[in-house]
Protein backbone atom coordinates (compact mmCIF):
# COMPACT_ATOMS: atom_id res chain seq x y z
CA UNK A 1 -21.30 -39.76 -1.27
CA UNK A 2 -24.38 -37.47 -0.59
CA UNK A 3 -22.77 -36.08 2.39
CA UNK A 4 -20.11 -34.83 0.21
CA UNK A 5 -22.39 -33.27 -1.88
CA UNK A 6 -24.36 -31.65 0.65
CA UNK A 7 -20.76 -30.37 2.49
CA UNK A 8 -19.88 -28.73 -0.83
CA UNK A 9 -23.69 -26.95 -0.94
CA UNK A 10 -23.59 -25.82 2.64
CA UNK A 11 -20.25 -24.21 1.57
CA UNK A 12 -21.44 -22.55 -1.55
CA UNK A 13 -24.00 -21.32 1.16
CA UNK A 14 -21.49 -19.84 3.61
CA UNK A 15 -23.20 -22.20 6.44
CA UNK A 16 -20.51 -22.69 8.85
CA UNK A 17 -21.77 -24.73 11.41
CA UNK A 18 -23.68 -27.32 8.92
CA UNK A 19 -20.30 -27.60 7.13
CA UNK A 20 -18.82 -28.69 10.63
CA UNK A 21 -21.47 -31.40 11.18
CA UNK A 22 -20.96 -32.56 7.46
CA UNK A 23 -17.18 -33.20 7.94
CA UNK A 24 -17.96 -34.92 10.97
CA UNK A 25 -20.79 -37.11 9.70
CA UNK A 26 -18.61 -37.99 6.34
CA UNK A 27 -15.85 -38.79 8.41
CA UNK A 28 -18.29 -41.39 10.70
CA UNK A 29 -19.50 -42.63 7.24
CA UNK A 30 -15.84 -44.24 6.39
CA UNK A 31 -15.18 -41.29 3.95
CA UNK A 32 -11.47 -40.66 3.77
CA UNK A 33 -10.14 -37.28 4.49
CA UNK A 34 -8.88 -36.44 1.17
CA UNK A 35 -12.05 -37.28 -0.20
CA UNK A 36 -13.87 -34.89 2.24
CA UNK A 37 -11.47 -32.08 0.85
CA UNK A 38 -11.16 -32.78 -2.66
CA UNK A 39 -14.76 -33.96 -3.01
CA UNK A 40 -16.63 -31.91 -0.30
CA UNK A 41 -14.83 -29.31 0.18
CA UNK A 42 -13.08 -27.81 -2.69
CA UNK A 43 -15.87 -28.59 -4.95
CA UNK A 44 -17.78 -25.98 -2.96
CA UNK A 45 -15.61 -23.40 -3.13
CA UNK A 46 -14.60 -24.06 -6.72
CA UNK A 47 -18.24 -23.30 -7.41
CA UNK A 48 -18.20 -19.87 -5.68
CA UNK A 49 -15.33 -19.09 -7.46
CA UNK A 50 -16.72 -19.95 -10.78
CA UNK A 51 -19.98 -17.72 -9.79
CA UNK A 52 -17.46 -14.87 -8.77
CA UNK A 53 -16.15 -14.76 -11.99
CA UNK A 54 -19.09 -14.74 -14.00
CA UNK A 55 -20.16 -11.80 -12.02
CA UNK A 56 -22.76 -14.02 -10.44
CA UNK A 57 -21.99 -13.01 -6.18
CA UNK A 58 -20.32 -10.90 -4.81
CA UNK A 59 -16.60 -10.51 -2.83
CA UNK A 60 -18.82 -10.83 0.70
CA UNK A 61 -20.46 -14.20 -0.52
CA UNK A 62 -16.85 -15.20 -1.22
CA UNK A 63 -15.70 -14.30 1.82
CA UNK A 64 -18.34 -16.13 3.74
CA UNK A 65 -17.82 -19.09 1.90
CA UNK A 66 -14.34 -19.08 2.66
CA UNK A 67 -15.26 -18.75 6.39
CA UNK A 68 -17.15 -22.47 6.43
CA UNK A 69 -14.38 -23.85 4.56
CA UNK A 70 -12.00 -22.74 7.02
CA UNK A 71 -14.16 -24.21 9.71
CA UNK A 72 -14.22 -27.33 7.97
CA UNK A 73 -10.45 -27.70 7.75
CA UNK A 74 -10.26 -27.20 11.35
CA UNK A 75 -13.09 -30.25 11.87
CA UNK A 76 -10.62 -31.58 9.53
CA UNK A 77 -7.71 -31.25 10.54
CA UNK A 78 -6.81 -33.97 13.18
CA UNK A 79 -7.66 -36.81 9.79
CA UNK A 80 -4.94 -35.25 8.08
CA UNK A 81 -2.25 -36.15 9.88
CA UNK A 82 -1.34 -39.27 11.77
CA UNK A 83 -1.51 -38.96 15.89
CA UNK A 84 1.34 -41.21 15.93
CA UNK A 85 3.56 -38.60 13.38
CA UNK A 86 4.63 -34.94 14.60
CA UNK A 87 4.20 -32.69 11.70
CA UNK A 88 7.21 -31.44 9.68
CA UNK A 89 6.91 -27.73 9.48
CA UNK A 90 4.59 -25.19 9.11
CA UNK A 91 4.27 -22.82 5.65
CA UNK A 92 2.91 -19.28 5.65
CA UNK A 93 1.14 -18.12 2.49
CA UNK A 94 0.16 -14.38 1.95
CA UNK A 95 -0.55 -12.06 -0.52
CA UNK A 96 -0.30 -8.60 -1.15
């Protein structure tokens, strides 16, 4: 479970390429995918969004933070879903 820690520091740190290795190495580990989200992942950003609203960093630390988590999902990604299941649809979020 270190490795989950450590995935949700390099993404507090905007480190996009450590995040990558992280995902990878949890997933050798035997850590389940959701884990490495909810655990690993979210954690981190939760934390840079808890420092962004206590005036602690700034929208650019944010934004780089976002970038590694993004990087992560794509690392991700392919543990999500099953190989042997086509995916259902696609959703679009956006804001204004």
């Amino acid at each position: 479970m270190a490795t989950l820690e450590e995935i949700s520091k390099a993404i507090e740190d905007g480190k996009i390429r450590r995040v990558r290795e992280l995902v990878t190495q949890a997933a050798e580990e035997g850590c389940s995918a959701n884990d490495i989200l909810n655990e690993g992942m979210l954690n981190g950003l939760k934390a840079v969004g808890r420092r962004y609203f206590r005036n602690q960093t700034m929208v650019s630390d944010v934004l780089v933070s976002a970038r590694a988590i993004n990087a992560g999902l794509e690392t991700l990604k392919p543990m999500l879903l099953p190989a042997d299941e086509p995916p259902i649809g696609k959703a679009c979020i956006g804001s204004v």
